[in-house]
PDB file of N, CA and C in Angstrom:
ATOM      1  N   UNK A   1      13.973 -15.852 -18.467  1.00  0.00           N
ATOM      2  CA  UNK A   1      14.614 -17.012 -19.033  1.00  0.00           C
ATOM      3  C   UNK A   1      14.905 -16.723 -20.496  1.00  0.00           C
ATOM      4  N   UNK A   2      16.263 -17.227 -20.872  1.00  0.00           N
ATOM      5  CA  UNK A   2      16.551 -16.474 -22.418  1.00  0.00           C
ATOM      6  C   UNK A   2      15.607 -17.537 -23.340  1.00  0.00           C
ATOM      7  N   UNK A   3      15.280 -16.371 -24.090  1.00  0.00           N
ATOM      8  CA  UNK A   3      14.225 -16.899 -25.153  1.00  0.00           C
ATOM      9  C   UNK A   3      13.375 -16.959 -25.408  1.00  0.00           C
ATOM     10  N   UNK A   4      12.536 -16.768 -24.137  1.00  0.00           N
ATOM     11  CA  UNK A   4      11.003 -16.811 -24.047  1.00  0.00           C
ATOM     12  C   UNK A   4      10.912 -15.026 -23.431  1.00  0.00           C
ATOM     13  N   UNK A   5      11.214 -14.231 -23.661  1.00  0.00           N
ATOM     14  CA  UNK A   5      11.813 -12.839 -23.595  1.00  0.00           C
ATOM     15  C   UNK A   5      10.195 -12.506 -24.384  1.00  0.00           C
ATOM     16  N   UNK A   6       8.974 -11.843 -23.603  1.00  0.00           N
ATOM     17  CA  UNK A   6       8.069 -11.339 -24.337  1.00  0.00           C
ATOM     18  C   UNK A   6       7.048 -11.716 -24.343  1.00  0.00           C
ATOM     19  N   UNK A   7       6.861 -12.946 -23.369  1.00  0.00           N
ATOM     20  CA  UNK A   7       6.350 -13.727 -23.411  1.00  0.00           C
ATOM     21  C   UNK A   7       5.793 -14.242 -21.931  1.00  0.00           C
ATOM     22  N   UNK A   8       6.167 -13.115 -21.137  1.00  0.00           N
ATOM     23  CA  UNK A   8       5.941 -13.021 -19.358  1.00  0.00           C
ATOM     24  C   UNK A   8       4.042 -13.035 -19.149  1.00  0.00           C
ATOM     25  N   UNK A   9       3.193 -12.516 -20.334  1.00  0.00           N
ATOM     26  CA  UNK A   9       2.391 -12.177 -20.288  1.00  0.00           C
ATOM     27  C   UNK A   9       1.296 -13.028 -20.882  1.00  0.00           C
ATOM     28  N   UNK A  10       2.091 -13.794 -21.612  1.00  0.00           N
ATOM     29  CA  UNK A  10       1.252 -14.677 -22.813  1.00  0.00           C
ATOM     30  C   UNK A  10      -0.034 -15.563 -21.892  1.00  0.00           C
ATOM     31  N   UNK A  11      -1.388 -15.467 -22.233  1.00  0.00           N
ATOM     32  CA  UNK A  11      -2.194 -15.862 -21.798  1.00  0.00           C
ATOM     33  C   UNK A  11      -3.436 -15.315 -21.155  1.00  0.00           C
ATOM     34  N   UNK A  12      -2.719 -14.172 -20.687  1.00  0.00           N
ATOM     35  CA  UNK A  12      -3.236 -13.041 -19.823  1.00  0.00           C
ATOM     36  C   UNK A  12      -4.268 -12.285 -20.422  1.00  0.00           C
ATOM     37  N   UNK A  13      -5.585 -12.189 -19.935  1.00  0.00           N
ATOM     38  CA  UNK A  13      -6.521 -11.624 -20.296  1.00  0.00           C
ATOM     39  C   UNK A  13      -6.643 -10.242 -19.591  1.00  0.00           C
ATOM     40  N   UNK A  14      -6.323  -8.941 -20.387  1.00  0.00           N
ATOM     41  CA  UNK A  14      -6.867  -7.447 -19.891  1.00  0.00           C
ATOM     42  C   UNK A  14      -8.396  -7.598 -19.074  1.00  0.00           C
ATOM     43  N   UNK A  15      -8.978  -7.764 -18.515  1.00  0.00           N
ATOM     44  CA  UNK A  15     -10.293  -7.696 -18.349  1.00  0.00           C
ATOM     45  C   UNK A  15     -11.017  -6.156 -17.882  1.00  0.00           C
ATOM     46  N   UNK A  16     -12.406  -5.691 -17.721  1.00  0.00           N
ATOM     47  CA  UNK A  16     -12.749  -4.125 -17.832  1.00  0.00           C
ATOM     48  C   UNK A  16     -11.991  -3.742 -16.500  1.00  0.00           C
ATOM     49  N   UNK A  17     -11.934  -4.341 -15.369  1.00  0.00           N
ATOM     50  CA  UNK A  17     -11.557  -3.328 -14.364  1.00  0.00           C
ATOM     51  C   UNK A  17     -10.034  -3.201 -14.439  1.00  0.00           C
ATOM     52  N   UNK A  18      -9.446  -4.331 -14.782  1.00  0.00           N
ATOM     53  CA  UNK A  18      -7.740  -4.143 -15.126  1.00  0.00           C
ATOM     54  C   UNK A  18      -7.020  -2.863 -15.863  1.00  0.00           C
ATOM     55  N   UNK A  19      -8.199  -2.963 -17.064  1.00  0.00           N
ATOM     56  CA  UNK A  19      -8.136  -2.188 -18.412  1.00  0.00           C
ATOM     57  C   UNK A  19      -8.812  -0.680 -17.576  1.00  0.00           C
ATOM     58  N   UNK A  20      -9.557  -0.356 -16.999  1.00  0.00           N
ATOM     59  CA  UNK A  20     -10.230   0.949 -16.635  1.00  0.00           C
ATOM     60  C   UNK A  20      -9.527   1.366 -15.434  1.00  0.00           C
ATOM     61  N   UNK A  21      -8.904   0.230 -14.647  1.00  0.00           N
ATOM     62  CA  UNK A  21      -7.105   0.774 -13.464  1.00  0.00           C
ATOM     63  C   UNK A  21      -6.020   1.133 -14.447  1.00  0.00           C
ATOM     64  N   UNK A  22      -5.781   0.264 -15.138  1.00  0.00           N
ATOM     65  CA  UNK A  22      -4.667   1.190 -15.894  1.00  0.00           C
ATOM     66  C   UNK A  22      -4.884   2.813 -17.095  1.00  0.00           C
ATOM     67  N   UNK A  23      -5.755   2.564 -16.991  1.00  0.00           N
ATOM     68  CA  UNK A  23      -6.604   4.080 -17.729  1.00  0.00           C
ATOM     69  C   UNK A  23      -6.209   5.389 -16.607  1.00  0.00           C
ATOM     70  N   UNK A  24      -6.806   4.687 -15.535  1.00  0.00           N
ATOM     71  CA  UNK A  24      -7.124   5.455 -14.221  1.00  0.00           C
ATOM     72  C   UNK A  24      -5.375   5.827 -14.155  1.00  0.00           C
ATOM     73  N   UNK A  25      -4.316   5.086 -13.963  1.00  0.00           N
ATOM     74  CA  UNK A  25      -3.243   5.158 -13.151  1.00  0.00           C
ATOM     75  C   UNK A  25      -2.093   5.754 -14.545  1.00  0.00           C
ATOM     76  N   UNK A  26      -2.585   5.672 -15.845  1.00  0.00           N
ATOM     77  CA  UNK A  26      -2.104   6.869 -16.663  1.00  0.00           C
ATOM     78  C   UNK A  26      -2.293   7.840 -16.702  1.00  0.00           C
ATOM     79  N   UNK A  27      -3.496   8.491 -16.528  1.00  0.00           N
ATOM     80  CA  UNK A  27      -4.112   9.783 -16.791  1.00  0.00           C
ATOM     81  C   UNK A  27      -3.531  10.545 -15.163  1.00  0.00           C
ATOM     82  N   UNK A  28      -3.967   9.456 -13.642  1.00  0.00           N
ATOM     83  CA  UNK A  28      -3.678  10.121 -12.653  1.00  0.00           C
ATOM     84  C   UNK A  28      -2.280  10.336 -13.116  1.00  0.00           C
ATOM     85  N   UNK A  29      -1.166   9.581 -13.027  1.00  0.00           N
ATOM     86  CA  UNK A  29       0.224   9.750 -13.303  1.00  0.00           C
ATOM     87  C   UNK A  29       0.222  10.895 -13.595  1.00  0.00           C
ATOM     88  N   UNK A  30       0.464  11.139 -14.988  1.00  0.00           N
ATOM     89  CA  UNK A  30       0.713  12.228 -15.695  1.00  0.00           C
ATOM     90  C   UNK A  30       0.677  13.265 -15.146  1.00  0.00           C
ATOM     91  N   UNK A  31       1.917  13.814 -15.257  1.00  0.00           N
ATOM     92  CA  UNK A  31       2.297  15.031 -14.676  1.00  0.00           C
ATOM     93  C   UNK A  31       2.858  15.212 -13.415  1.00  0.00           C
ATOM     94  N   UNK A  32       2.460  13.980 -12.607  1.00  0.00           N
ATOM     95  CA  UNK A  32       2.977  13.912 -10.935  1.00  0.00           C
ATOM     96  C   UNK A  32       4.555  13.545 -10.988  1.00  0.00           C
ATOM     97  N   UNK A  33       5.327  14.184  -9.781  1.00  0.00           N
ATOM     98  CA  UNK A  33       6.584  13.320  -9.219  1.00  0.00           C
ATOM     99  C   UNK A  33       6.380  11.609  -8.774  1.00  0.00           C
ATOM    100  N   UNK A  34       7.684  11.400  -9.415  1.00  0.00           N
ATOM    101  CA  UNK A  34       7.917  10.249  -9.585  1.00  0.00           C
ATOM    102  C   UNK A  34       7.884   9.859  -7.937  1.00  0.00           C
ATOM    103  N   UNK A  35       7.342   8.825  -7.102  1.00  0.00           N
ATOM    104  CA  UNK A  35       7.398   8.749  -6.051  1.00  0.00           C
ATOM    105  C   UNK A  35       7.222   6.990  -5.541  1.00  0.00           C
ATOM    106  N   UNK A  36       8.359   6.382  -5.176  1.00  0.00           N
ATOM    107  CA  UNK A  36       7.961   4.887  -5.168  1.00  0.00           C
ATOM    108  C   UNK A  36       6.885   4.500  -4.394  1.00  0.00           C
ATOM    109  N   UNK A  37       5.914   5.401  -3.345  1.00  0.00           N
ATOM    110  CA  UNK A  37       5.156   4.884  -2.437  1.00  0.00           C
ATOM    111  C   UNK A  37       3.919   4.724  -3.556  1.00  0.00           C
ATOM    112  N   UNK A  38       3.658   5.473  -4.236  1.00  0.00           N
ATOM    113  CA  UNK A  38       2.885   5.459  -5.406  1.00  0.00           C
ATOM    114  C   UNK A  38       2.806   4.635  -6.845  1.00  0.00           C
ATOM    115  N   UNK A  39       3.942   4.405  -6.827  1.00  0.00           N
ATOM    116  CA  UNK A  39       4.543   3.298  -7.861  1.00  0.00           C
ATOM    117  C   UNK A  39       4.233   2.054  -7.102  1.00  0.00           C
ATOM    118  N   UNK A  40       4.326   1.934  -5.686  1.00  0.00           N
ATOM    119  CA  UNK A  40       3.861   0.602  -5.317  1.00  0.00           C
ATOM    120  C   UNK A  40       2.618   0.240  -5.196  1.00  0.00           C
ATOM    121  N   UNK A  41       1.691   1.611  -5.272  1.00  0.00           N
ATOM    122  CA  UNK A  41       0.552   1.139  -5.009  1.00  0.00           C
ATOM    123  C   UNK A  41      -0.265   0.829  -6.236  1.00  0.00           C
ATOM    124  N   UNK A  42      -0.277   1.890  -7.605  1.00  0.00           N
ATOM    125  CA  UNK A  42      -0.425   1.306  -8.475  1.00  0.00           C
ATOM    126  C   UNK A  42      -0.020  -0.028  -8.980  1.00  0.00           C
ATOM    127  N   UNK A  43       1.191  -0.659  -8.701  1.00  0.00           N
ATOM    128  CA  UNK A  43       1.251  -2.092  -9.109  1.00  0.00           C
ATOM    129  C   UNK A  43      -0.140  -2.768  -7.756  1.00  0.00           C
ATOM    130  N   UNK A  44       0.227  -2.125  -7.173  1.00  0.00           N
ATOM    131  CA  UNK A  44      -1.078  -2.940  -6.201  1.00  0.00           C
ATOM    132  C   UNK A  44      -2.300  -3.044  -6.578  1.00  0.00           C
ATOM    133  N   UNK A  45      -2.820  -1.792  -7.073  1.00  0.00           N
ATOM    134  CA  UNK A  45      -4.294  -1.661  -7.620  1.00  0.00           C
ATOM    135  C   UNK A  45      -4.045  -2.521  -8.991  1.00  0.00           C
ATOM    136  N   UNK A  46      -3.404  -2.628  -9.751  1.00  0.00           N
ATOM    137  CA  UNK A  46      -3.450  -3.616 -10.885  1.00  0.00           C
ATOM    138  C   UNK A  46      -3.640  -4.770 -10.916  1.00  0.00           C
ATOM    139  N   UNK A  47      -3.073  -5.177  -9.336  1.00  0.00           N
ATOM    140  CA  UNK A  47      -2.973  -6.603  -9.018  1.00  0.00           C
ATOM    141  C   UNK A  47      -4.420  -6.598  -8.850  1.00  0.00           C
ATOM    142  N   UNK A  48      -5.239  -6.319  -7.993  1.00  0.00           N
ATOM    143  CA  UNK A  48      -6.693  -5.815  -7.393  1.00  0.00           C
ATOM    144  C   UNK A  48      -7.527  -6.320  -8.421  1.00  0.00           C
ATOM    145  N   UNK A  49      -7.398  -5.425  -9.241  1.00  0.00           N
ATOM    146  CA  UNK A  49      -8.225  -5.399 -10.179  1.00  0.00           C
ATOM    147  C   UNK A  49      -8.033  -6.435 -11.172  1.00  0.00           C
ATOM    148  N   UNK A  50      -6.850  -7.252 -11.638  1.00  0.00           N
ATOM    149  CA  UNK A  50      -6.911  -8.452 -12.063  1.00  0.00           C
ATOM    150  C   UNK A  50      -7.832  -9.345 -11.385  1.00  0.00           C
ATOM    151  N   UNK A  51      -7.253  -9.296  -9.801  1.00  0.00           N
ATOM    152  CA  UNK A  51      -8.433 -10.315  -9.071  1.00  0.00           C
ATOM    153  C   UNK A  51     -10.250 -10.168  -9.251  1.00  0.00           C
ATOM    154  N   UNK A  52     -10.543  -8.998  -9.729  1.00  0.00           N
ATOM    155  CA  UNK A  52     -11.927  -8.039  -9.716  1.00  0.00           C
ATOM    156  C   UNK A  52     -12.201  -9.233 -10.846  1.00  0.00           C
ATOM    157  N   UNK A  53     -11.000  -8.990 -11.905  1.00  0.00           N
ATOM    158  CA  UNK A  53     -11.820  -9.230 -13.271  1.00  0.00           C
ATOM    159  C   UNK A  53     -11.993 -11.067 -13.682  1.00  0.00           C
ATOM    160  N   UNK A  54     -11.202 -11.670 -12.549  1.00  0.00           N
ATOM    161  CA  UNK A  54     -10.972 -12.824 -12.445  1.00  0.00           C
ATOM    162  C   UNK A  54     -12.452 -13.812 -11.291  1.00  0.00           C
ATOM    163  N   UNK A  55     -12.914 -12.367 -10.421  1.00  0.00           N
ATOM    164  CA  UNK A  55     -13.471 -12.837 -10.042  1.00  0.00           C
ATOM    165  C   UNK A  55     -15.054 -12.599  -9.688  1.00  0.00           C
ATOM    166  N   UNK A  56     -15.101 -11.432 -11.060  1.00  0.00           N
ATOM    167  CA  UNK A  56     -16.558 -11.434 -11.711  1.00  0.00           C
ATOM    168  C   UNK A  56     -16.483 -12.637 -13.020  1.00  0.00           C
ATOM    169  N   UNK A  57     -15.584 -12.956 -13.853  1.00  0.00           N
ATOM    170  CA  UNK A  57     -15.894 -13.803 -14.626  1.00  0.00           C
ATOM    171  C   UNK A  57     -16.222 -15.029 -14.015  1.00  0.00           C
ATOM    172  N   UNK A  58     -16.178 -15.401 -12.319  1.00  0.00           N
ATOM    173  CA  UNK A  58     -16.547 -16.534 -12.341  1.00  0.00           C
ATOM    174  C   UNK A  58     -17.972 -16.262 -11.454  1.00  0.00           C
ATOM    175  N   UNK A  59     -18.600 -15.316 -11.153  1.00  0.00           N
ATOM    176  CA  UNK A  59     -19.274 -15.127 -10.444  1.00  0.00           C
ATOM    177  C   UNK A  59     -18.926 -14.787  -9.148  1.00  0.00           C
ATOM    178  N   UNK A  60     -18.216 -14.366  -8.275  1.00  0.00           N
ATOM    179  CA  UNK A  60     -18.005 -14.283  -7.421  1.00  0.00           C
ATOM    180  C   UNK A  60     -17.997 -12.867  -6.793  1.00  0.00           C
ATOM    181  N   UNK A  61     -17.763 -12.883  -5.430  1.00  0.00           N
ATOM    182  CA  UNK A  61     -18.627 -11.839  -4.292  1.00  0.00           C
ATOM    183  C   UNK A  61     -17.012 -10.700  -4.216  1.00  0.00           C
ATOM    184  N   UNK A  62     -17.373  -9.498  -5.103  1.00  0.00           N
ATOM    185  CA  UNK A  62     -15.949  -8.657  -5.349  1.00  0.00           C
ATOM    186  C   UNK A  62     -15.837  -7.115  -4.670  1.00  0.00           C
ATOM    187  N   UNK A  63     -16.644  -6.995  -3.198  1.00  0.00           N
ATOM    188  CA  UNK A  63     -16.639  -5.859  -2.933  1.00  0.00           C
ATOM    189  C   UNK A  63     -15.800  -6.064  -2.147  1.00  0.00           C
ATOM    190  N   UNK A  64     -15.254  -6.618  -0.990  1.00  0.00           N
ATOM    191  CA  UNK A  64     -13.279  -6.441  -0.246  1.00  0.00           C
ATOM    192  C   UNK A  64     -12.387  -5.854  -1.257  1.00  0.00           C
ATOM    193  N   UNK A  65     -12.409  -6.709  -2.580  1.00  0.00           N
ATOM    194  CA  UNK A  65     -11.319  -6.176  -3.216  1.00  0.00           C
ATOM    195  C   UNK A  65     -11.586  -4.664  -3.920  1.00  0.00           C
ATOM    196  N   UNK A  66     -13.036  -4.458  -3.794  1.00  0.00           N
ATOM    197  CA  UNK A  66     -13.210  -3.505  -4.786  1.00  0.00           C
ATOM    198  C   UNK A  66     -13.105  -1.970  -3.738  1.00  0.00           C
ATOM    199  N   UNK A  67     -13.618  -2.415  -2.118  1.00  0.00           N
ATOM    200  CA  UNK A  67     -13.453  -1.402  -1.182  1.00  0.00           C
ATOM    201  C   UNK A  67     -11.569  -0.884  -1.278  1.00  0.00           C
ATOM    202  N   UNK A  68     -10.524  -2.543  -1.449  1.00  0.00           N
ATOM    203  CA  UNK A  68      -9.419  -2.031  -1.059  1.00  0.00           C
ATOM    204  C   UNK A  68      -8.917  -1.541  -2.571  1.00  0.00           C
ATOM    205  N   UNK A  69      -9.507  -1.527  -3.643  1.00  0.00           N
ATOM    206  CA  UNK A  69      -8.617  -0.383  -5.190  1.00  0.00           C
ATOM    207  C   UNK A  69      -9.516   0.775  -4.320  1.00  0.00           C
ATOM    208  N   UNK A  70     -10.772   1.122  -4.700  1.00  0.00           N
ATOM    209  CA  UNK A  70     -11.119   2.407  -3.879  1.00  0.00           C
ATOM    210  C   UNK A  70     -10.165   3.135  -2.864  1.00  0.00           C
ATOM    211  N   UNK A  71     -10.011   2.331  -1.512  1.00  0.00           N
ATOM    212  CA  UNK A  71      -8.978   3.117  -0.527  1.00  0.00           C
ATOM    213  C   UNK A  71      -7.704   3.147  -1.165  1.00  0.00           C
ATOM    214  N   UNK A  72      -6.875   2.529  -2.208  1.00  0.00           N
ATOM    215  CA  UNK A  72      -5.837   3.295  -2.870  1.00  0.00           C
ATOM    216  C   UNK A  72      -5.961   4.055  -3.044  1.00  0.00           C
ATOM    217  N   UNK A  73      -7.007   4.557  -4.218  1.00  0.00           N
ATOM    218  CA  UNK A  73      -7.269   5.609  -4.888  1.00  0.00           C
ATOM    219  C   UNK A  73      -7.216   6.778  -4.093  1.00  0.00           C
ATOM    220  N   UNK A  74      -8.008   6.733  -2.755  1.00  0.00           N
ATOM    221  CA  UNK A  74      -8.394   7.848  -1.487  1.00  0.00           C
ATOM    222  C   UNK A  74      -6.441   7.964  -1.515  1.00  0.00           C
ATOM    223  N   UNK A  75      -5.861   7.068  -0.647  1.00  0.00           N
ATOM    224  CA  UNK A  75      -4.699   7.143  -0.639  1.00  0.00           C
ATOM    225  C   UNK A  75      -4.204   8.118  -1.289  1.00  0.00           C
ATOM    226  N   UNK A  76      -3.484   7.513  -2.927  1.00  0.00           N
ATOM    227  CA  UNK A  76      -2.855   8.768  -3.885  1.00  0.00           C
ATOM    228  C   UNK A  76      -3.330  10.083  -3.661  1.00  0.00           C
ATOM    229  N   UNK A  77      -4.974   9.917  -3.528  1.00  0.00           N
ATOM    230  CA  UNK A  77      -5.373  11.516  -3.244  1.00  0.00           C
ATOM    231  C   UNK A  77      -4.895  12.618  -2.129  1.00  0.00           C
ATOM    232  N   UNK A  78      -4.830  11.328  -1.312  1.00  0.00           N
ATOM    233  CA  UNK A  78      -3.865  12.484  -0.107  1.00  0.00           C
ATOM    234  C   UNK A  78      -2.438  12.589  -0.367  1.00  0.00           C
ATOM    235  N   UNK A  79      -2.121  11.993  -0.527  1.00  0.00           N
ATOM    236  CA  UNK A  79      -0.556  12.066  -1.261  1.00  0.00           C
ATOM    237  C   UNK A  79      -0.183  13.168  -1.743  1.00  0.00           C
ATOM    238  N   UNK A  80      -1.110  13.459  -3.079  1.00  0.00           N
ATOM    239  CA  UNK A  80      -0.909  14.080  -3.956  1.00  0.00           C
ATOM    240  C   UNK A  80      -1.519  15.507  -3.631  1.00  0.00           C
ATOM    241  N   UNK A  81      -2.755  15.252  -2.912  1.00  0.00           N
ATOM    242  CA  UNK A  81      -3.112  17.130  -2.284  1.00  0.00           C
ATOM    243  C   UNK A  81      -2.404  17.106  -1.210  1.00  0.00           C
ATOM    244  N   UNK A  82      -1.698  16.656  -0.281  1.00  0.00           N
ATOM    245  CA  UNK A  82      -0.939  17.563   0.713  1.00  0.00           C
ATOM    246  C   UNK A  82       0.411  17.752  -0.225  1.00  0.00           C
ATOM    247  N   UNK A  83       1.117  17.460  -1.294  1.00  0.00           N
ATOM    248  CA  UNK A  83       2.042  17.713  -1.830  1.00  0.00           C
ATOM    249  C   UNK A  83       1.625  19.170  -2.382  1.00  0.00           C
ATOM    250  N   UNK A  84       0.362  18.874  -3.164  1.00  0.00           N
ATOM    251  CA  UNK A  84       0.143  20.307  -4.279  1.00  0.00           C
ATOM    252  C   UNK A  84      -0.035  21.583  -3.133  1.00  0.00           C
ATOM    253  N   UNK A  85      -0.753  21.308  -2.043  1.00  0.00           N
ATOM    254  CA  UNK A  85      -1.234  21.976  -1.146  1.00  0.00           C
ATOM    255  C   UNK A  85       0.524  22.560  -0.627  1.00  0.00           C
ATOM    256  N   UNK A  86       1.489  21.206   0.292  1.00  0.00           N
ATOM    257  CA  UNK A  86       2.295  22.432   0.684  1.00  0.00           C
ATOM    258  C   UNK A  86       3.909  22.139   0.075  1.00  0.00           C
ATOM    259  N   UNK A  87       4.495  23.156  -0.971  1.00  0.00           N
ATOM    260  CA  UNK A  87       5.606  23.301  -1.157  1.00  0.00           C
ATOM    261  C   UNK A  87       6.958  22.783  -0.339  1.00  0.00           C
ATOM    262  N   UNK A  88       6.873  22.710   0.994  1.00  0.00           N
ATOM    263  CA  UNK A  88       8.040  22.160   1.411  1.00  0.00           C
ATOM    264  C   UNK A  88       7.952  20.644   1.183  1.00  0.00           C
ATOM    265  N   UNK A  89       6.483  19.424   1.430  1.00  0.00           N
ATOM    266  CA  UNK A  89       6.768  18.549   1.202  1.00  0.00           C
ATOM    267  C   UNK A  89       7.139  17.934  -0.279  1.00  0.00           C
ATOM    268  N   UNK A  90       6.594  18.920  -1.254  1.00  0.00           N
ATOM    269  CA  UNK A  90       6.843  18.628  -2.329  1.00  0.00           C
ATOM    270  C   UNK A  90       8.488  18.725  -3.004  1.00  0.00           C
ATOM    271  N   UNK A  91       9.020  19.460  -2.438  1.00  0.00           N
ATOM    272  CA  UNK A  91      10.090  19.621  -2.320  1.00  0.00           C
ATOM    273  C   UNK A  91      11.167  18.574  -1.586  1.00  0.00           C
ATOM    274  N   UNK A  92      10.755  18.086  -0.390  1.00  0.00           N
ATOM    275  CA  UNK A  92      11.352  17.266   0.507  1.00  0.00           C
ATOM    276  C   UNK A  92      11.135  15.833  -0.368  1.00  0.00           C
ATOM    277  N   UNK A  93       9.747  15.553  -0.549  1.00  0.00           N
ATOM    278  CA  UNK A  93       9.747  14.311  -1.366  1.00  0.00           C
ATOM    279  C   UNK A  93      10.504  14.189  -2.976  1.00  0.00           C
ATOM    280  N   UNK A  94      10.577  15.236  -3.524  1.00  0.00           N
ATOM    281  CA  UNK A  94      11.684  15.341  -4.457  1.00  0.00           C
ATOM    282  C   UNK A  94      12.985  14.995  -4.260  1.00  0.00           C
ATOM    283  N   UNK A  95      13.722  15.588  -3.044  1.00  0.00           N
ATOM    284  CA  UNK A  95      14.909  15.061  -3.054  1.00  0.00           C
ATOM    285  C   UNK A  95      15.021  13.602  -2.246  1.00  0.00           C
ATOM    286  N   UNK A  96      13.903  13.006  -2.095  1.00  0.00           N
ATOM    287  CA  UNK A  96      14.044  11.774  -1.449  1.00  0.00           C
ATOM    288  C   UNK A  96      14.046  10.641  -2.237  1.00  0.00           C
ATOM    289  N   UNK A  97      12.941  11.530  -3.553  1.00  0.00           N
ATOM    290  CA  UNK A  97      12.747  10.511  -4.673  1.00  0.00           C
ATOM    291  C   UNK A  97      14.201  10.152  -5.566  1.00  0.00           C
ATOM    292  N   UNK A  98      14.973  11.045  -5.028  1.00  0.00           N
ATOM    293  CA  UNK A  98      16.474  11.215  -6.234  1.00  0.00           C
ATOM    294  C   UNK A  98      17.589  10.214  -5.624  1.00  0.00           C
TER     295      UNK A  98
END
């Protein structure tokens, strides 16, 4: 909405697991192909982990959400070792990513 441009966020508290997923999903990044299945899941784990941090501040019971950022994480990992592991998919997912 014009005007309020900057302001999508205003209110929003970083909390530790939000703040220690996006740590996590810079450092993993770096250096990898750009790949939207991965781009979706990181917005996913961010979402996750907002809920984590939303729902230790009120006390509440956070291992579902905390099992499903974990199985992302497993996720990217296979992703990313059968890519490093074999050259043709890394290749194939390159020109898919383009």
């Amino acid at each position: 909405m014009a005007g309020f441009e900057g302001l999508e966020n205003a209110g929003l508290i970083e909390g530790p697991q939000e703040k220690a997923t996006r740590e996590f999903i810079k450092k993993y990044r770096g250096g990898k192909a750009e790949n939207a299945m991965a781009d979706f899941i990181y917005s996913s784990m961010l979402s996750i982990a907002r809920n984590i941090d939303v729902q230790n501040a009120r006390g509440r019971e956070i291992s579902r959400n905390m099992t499903s950022l974990l199985c992302y994480i497993q996720q990217l990992e296979g992703m990313y070792d059968t890519m490093d592991e074999d050259p043709e998919i890394t290749e194939l997912l390159g020109k898919a990513a383009r």
